[in-house]
ModelCIF file with pLDDT and N, C-alpha, C, O atoms, coordinates in Angstrom:
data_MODEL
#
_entry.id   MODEL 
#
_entity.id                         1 
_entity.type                       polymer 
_entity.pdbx_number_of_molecules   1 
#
_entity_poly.entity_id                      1 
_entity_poly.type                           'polypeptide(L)' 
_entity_poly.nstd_linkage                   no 
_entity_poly.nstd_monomer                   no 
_entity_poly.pdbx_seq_one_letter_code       
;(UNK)(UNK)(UNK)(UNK)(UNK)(UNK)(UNK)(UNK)(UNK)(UNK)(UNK)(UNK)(UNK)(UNK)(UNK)(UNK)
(UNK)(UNK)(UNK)(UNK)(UNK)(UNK)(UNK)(UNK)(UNK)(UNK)(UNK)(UNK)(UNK)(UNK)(UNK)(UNK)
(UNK)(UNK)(UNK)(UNK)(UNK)(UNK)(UNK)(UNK)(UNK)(UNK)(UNK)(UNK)(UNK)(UNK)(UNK)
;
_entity_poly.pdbx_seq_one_letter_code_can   XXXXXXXXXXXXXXXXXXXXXXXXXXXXXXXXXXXXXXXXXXXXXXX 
_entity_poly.pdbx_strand_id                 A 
#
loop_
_entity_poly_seq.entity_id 
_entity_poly_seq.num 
_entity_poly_seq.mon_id 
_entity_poly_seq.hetero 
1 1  UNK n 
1 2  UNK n 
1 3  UNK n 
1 4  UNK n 
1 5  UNK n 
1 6  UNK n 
1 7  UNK n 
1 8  UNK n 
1 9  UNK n 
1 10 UNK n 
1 11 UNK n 
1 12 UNK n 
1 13 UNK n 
1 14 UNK n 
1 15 UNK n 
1 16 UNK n 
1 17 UNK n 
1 18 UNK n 
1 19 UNK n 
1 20 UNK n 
1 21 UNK n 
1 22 UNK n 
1 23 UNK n 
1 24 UNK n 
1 25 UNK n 
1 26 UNK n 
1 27 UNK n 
1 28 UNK n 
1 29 UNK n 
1 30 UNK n 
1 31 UNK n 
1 32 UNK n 
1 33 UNK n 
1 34 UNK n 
1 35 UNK n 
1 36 UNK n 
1 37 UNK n 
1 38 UNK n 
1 39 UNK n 
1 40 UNK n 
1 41 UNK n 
1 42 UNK n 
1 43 UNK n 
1 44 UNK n 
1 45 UNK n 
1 46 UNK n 
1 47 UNK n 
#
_struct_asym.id          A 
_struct_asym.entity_id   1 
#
loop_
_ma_qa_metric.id 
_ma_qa_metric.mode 
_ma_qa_metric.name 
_ma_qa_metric.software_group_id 
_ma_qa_metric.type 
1 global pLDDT . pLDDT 
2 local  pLDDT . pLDDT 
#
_ma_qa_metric_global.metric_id      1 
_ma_qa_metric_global.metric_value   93.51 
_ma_qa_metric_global.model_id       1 
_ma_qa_metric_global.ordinal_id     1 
#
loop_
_ma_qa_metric_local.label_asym_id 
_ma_qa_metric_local.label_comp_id 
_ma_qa_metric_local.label_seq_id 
_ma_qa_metric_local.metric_id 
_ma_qa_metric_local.metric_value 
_ma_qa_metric_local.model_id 
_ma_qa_metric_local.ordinal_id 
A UNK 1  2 88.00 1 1  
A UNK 2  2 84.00 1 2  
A UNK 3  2 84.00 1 3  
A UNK 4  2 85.00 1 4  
A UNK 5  2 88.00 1 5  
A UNK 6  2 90.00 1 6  
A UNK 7  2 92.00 1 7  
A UNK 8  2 93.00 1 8  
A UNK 9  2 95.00 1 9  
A UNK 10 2 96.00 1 10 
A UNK 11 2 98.00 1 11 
A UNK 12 2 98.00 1 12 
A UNK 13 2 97.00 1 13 
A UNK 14 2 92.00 1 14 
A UNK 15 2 86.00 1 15 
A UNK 16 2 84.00 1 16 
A UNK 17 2 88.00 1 17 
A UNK 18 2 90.00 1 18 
A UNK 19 2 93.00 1 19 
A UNK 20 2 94.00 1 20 
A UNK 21 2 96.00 1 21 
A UNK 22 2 97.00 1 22 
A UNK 23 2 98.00 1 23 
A UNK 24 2 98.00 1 24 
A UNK 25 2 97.00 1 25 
A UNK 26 2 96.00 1 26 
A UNK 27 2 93.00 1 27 
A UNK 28 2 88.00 1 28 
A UNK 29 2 89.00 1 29 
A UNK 30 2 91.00 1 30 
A UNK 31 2 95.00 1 31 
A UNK 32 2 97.00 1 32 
A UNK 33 2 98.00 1 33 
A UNK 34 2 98.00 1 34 
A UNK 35 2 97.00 1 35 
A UNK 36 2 97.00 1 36 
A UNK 37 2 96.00 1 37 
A UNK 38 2 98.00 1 38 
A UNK 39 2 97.00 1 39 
A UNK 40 2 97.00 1 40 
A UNK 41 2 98.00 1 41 
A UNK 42 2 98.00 1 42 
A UNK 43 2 98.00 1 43 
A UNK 44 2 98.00 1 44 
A UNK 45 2 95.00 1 45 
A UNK 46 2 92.00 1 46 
A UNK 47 2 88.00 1 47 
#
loop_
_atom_site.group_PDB 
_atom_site.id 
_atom_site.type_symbol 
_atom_site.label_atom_id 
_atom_site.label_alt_id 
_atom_site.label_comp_id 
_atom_site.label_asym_id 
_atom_site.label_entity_id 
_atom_site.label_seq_id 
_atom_site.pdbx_PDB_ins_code 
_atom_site.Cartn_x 
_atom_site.Cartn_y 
_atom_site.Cartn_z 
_atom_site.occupancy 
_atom_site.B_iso_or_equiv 
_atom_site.pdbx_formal_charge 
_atom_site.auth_seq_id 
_atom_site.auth_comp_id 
_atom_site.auth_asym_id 
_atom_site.auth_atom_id 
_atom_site.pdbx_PDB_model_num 
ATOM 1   N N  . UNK A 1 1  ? -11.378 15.463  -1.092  1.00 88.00 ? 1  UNK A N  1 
ATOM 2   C CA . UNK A 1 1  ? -12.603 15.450  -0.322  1.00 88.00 ? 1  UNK A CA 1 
ATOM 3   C C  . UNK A 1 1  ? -12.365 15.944  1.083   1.00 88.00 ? 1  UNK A C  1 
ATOM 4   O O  . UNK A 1 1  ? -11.223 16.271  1.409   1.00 88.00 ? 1  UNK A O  1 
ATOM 5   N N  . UNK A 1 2  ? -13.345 16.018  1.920   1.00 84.00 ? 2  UNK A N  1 
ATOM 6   C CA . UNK A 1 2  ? -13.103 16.298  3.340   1.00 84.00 ? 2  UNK A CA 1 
ATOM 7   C C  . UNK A 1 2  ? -12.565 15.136  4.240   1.00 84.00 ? 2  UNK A C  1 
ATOM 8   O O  . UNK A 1 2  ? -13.169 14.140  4.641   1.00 84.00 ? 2  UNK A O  1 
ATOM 9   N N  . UNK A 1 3  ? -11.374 15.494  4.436   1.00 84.00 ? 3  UNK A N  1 
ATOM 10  C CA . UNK A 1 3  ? -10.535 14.314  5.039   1.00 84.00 ? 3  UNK A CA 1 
ATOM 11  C C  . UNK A 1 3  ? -10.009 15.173  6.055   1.00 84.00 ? 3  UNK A C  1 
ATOM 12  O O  . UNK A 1 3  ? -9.348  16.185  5.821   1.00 84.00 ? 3  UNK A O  1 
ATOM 13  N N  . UNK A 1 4  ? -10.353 14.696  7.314   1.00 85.00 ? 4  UNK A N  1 
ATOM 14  C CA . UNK A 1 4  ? -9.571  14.740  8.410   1.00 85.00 ? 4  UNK A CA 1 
ATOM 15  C C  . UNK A 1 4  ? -8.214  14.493  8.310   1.00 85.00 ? 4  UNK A C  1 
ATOM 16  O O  . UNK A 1 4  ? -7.335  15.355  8.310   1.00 85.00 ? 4  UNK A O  1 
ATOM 17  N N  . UNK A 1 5  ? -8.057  13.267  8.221   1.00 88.00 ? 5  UNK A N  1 
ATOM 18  C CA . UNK A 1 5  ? -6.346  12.432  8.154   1.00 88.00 ? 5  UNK A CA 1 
ATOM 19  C C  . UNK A 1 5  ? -6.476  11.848  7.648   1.00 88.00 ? 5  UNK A C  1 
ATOM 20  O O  . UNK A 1 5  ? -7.596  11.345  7.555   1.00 88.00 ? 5  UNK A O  1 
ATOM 21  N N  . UNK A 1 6  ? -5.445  11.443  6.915   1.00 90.00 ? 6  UNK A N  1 
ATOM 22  C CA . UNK A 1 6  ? -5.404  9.833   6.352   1.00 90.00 ? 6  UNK A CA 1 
ATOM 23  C C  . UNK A 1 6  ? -4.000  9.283   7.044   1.00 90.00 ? 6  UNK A C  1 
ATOM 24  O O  . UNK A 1 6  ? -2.824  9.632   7.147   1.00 90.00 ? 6  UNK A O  1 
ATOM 25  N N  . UNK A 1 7  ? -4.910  8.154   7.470   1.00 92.00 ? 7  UNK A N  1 
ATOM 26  C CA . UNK A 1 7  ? -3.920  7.708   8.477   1.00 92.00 ? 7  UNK A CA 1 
ATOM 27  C C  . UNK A 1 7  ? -2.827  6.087   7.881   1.00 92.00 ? 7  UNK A C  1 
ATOM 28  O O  . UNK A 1 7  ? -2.016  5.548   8.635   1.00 92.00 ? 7  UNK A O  1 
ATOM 29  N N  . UNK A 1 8  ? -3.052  5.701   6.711   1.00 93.00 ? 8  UNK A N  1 
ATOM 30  C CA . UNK A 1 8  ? -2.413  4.915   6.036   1.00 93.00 ? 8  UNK A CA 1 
ATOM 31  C C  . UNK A 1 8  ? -3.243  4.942   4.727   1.00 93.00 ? 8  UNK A C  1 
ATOM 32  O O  . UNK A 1 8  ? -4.449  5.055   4.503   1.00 93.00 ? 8  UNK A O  1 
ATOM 33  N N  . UNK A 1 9  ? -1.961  4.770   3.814   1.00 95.00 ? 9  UNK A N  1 
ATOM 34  C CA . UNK A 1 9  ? -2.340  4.770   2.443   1.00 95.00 ? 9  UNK A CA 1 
ATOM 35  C C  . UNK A 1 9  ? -1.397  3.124   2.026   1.00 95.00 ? 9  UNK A C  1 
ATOM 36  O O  . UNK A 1 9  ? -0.425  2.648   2.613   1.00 95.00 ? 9  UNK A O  1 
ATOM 37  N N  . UNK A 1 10 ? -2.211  2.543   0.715   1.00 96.00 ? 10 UNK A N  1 
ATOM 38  C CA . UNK A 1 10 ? -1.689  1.214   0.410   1.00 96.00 ? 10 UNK A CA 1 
ATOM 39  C C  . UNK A 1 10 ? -1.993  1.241   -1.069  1.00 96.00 ? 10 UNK A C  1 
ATOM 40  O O  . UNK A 1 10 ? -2.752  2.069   -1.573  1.00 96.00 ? 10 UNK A O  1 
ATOM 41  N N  . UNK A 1 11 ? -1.385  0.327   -1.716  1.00 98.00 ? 11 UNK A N  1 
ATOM 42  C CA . UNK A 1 11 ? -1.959  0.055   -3.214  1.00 98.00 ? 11 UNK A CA 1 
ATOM 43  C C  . UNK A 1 11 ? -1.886  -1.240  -3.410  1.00 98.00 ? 11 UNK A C  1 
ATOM 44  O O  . UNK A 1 11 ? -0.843  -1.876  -3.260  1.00 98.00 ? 11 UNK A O  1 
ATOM 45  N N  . UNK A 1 12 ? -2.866  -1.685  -3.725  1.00 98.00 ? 12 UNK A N  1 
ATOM 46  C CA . UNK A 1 12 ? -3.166  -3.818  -3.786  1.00 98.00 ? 12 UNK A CA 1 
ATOM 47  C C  . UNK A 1 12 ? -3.441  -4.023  -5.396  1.00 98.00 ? 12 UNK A C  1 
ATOM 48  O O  . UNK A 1 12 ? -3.569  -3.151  -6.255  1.00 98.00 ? 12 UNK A O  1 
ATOM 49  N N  . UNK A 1 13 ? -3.473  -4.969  -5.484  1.00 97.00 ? 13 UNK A N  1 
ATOM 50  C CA . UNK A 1 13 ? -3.399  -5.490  -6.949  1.00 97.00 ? 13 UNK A CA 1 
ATOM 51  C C  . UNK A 1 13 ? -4.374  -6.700  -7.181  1.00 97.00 ? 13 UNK A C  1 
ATOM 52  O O  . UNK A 1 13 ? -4.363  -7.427  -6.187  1.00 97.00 ? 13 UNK A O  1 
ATOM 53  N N  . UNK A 1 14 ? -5.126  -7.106  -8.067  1.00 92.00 ? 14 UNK A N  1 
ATOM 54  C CA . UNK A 1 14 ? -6.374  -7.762  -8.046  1.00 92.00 ? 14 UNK A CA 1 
ATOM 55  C C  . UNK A 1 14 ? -6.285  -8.494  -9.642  1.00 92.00 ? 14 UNK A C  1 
ATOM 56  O O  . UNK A 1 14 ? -6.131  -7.712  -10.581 1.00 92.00 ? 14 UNK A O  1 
ATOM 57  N N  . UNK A 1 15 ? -6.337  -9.302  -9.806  1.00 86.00 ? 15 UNK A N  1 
ATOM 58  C CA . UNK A 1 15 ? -6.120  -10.457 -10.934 1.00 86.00 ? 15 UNK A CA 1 
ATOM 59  C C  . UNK A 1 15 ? -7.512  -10.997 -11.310 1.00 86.00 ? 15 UNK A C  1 
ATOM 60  O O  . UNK A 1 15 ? -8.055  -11.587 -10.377 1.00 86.00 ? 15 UNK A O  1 
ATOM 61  N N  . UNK A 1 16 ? -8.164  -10.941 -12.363 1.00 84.00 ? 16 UNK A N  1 
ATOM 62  C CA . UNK A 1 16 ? -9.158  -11.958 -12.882 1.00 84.00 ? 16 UNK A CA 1 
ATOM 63  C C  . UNK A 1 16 ? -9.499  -13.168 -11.863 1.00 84.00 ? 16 UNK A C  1 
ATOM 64  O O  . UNK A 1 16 ? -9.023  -14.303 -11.910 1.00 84.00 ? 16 UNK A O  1 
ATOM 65  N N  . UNK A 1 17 ? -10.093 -12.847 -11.271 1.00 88.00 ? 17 UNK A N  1 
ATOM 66  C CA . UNK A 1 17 ? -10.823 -14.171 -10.152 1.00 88.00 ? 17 UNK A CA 1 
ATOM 67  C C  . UNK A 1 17 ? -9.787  -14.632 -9.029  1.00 88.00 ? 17 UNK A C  1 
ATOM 68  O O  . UNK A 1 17 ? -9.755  -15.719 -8.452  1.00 88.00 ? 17 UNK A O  1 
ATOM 69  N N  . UNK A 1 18 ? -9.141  -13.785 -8.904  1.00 90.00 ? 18 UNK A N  1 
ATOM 70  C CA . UNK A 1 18 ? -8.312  -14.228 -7.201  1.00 90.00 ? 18 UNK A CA 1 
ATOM 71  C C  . UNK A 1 18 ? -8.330  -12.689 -6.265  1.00 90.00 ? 18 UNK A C  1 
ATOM 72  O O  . UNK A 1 18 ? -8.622  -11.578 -6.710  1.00 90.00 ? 18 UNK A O  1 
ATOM 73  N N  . UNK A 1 19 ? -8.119  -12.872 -5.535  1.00 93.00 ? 19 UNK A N  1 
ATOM 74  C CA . UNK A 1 19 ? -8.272  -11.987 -4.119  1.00 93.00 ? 19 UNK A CA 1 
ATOM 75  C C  . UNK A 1 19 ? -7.097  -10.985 -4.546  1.00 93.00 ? 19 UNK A C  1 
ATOM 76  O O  . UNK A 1 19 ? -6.032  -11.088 -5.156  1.00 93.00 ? 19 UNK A O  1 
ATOM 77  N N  . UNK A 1 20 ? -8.081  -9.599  -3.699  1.00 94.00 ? 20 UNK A N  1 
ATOM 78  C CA . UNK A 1 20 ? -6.960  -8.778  -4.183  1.00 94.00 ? 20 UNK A CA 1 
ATOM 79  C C  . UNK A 1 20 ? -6.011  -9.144  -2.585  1.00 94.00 ? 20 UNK A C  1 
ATOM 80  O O  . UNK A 1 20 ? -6.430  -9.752  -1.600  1.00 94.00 ? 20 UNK A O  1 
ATOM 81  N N  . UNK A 1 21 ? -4.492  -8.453  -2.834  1.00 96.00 ? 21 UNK A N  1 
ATOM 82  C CA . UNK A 1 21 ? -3.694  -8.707  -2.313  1.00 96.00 ? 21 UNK A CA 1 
ATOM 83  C C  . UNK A 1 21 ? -2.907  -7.338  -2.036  1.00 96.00 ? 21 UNK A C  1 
ATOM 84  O O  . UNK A 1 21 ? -2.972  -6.405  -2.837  1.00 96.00 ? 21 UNK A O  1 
ATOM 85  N N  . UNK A 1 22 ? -2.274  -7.284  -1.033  1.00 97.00 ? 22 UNK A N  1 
ATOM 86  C CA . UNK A 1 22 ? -1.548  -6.040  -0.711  1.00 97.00 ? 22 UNK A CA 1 
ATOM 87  C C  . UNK A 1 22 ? -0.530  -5.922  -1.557  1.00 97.00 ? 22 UNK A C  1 
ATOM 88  O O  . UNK A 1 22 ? -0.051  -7.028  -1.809  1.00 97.00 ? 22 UNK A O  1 
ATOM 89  N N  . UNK A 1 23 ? 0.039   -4.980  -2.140  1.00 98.00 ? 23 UNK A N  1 
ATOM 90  C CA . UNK A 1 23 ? 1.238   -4.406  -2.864  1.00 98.00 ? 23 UNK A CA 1 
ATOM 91  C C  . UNK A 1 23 ? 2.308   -3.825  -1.855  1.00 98.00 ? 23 UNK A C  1 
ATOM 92  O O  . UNK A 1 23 ? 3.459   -4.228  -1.687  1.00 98.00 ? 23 UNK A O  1 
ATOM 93  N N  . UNK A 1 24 ? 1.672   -2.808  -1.237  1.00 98.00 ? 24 UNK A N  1 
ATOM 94  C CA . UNK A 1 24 ? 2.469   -1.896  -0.587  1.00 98.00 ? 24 UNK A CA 1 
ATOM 95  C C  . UNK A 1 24 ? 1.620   -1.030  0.373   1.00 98.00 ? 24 UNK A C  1 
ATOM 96  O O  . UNK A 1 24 ? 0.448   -0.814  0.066   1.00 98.00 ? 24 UNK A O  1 
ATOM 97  N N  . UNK A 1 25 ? 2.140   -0.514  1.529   1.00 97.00 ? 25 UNK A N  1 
ATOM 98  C CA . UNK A 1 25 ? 1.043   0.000   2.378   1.00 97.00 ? 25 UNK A CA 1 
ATOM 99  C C  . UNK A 1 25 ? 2.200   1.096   3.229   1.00 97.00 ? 25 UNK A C  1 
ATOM 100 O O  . UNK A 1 25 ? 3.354   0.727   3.443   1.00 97.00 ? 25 UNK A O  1 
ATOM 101 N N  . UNK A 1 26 ? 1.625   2.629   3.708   1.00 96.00 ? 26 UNK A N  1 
ATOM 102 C CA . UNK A 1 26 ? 2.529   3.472   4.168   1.00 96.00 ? 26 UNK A CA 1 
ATOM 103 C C  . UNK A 1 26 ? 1.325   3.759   5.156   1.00 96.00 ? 26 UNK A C  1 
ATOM 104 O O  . UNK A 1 26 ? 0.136   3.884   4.860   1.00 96.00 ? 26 UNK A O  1 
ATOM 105 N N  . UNK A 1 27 ? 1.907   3.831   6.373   1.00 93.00 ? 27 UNK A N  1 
ATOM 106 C CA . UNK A 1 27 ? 1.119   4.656   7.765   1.00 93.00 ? 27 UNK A CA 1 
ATOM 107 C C  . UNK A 1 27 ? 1.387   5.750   7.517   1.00 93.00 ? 27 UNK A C  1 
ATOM 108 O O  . UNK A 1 27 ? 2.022   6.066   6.511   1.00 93.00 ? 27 UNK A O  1 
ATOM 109 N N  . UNK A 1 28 ? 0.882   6.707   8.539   1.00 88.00 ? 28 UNK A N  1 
ATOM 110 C CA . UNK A 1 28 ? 0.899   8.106   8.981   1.00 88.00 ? 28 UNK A CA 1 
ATOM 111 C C  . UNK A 1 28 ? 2.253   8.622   9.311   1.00 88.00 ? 28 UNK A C  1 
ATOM 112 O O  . UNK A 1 28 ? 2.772   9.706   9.046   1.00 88.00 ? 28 UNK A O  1 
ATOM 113 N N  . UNK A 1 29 ? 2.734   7.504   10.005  1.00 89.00 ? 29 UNK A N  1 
ATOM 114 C CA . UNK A 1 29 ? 4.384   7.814   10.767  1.00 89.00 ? 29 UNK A CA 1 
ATOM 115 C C  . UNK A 1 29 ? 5.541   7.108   9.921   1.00 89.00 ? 29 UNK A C  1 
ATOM 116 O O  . UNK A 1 29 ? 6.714   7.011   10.282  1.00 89.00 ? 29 UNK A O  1 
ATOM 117 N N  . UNK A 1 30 ? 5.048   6.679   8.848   1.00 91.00 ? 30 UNK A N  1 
ATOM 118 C CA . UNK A 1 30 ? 5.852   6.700   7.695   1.00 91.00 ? 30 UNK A CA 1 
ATOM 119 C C  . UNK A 1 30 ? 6.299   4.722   7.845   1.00 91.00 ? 30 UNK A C  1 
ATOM 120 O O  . UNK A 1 30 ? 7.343   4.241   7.405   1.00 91.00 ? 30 UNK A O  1 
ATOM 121 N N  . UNK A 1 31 ? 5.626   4.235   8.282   1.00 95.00 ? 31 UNK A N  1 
ATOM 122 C CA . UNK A 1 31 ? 5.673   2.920   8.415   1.00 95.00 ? 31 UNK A CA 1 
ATOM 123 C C  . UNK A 1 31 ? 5.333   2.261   7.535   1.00 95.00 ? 31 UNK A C  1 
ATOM 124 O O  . UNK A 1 31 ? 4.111   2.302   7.388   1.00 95.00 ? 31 UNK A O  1 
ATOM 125 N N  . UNK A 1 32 ? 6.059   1.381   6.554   1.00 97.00 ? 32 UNK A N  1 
ATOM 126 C CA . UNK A 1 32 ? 5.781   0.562   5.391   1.00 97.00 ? 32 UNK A CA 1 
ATOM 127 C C  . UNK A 1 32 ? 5.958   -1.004  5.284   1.00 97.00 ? 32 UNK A C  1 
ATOM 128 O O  . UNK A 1 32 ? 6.600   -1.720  6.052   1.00 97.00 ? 32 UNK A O  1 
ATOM 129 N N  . UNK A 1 33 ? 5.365   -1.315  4.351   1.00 98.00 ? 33 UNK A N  1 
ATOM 130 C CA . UNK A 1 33 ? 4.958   -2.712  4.494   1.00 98.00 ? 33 UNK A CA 1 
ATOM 131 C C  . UNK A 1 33 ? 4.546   -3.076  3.210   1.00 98.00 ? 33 UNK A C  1 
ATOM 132 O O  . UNK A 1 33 ? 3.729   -2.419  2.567   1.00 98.00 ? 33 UNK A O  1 
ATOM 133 N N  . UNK A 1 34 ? 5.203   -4.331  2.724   1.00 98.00 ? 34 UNK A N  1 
ATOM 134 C CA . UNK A 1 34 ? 5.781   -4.891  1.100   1.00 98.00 ? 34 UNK A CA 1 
ATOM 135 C C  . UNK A 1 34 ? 5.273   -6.252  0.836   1.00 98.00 ? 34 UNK A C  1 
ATOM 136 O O  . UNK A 1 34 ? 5.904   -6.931  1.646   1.00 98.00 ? 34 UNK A O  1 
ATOM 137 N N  . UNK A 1 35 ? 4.787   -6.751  0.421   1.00 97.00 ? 35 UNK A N  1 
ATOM 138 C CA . UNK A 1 35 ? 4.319   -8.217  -0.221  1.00 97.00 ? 35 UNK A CA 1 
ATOM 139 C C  . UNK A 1 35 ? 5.597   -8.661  -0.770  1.00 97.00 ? 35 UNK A C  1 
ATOM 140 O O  . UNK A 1 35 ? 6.188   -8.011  -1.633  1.00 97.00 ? 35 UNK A O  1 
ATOM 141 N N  . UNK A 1 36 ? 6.055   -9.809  -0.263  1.00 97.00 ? 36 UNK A N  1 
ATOM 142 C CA . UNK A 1 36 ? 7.302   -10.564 -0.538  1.00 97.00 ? 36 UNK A CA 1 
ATOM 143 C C  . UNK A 1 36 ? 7.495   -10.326 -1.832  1.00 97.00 ? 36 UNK A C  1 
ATOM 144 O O  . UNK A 1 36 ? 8.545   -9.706  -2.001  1.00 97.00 ? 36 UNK A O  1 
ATOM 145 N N  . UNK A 1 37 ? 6.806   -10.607 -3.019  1.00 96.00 ? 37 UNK A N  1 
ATOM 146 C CA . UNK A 1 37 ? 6.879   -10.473 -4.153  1.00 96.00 ? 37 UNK A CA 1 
ATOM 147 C C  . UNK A 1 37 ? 7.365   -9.222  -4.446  1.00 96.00 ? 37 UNK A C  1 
ATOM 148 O O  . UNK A 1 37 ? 8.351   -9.448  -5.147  1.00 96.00 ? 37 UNK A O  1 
ATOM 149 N N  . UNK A 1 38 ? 7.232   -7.872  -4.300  1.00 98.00 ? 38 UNK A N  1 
ATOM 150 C CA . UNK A 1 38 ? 7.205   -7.179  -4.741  1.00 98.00 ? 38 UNK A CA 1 
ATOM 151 C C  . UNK A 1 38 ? 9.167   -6.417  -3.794  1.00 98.00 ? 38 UNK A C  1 
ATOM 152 O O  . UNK A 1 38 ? 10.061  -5.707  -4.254  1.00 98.00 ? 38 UNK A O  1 
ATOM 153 N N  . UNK A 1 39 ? 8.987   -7.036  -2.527  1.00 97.00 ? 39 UNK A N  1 
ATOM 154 C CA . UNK A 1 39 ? 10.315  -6.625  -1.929  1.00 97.00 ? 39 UNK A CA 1 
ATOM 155 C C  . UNK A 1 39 ? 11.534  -6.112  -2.237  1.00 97.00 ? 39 UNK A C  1 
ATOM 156 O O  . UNK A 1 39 ? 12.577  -6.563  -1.762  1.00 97.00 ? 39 UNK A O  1 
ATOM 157 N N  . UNK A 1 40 ? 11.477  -5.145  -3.042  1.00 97.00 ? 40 UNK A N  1 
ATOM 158 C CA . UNK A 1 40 ? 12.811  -4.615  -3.155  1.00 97.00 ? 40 UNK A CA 1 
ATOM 159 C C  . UNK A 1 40 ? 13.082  -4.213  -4.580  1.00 97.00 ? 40 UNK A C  1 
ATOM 160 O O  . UNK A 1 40 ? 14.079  -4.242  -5.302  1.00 97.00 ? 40 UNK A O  1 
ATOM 161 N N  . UNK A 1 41 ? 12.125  -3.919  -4.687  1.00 98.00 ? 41 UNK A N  1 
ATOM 162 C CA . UNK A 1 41 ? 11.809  -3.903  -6.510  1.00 98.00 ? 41 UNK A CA 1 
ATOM 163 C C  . UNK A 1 41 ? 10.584  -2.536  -6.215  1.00 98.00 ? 41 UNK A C  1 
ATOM 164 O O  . UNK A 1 41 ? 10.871  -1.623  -6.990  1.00 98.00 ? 41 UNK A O  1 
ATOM 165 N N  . UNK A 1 42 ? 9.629   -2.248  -5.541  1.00 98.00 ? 42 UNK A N  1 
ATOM 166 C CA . UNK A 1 42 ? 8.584   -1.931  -5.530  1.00 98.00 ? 42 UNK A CA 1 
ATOM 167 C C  . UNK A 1 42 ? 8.993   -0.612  -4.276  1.00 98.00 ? 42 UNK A C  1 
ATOM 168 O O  . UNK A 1 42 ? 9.729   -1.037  -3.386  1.00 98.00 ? 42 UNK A O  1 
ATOM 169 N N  . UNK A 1 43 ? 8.606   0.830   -4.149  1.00 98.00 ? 43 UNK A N  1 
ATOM 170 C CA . UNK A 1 43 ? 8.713   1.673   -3.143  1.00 98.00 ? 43 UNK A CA 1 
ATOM 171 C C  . UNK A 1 43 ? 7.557   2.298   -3.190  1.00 98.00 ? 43 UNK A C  1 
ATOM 172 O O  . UNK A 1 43 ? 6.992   2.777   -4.174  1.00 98.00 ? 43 UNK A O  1 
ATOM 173 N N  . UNK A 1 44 ? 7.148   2.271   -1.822  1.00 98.00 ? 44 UNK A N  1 
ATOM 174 C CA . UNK A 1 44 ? 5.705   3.198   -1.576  1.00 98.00 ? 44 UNK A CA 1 
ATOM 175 C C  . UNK A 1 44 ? 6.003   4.552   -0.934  1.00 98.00 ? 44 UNK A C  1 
ATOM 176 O O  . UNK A 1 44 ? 6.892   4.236   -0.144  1.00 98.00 ? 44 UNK A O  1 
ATOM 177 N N  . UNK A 1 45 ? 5.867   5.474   -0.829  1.00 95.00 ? 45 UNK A N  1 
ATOM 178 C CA . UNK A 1 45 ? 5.712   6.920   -0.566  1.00 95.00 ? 45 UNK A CA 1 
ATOM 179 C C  . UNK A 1 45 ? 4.789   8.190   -0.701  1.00 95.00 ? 45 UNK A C  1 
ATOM 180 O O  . UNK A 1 45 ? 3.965   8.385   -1.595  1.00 95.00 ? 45 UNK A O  1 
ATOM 181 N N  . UNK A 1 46 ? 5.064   8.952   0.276   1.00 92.00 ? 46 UNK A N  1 
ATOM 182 C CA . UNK A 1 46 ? 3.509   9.569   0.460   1.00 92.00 ? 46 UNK A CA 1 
ATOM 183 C C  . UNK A 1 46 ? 3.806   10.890  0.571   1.00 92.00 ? 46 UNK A C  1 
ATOM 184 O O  . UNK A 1 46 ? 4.780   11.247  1.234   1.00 92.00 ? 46 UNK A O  1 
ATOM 185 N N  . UNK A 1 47 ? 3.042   11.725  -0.033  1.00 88.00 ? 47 UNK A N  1 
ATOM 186 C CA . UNK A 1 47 ? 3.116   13.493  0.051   1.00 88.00 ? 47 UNK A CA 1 
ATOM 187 C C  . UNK A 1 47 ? 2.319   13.793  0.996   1.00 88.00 ? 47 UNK A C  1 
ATOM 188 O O  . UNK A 1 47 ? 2.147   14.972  1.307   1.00 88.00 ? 47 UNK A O  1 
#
């Protein structure tokens, strides 16, 4: 679509009747960020 920037990209995860929750999340400047659960098991990356 017409996108200026995208200035962070993330992927969350959502269960039958509870809140979705962050998975994984990448900024612009390559800054990432992991839900304990998923820590070290799980890699986010961006083209």
């Amino acid at each position: 679509g017409s996108v200026f920037s995208i200035n962070a990209m993330g992927w969350y995860r959502q269960a039958a009747g509870k809140q979705r929750e962050l998975v994984a999340s990448i900024t612009s400047d390559g800054t990432t960020n992991y839900a304990v659960s998923v820590k070290g098991r799980f890699t986010i990356s961006r083209d």
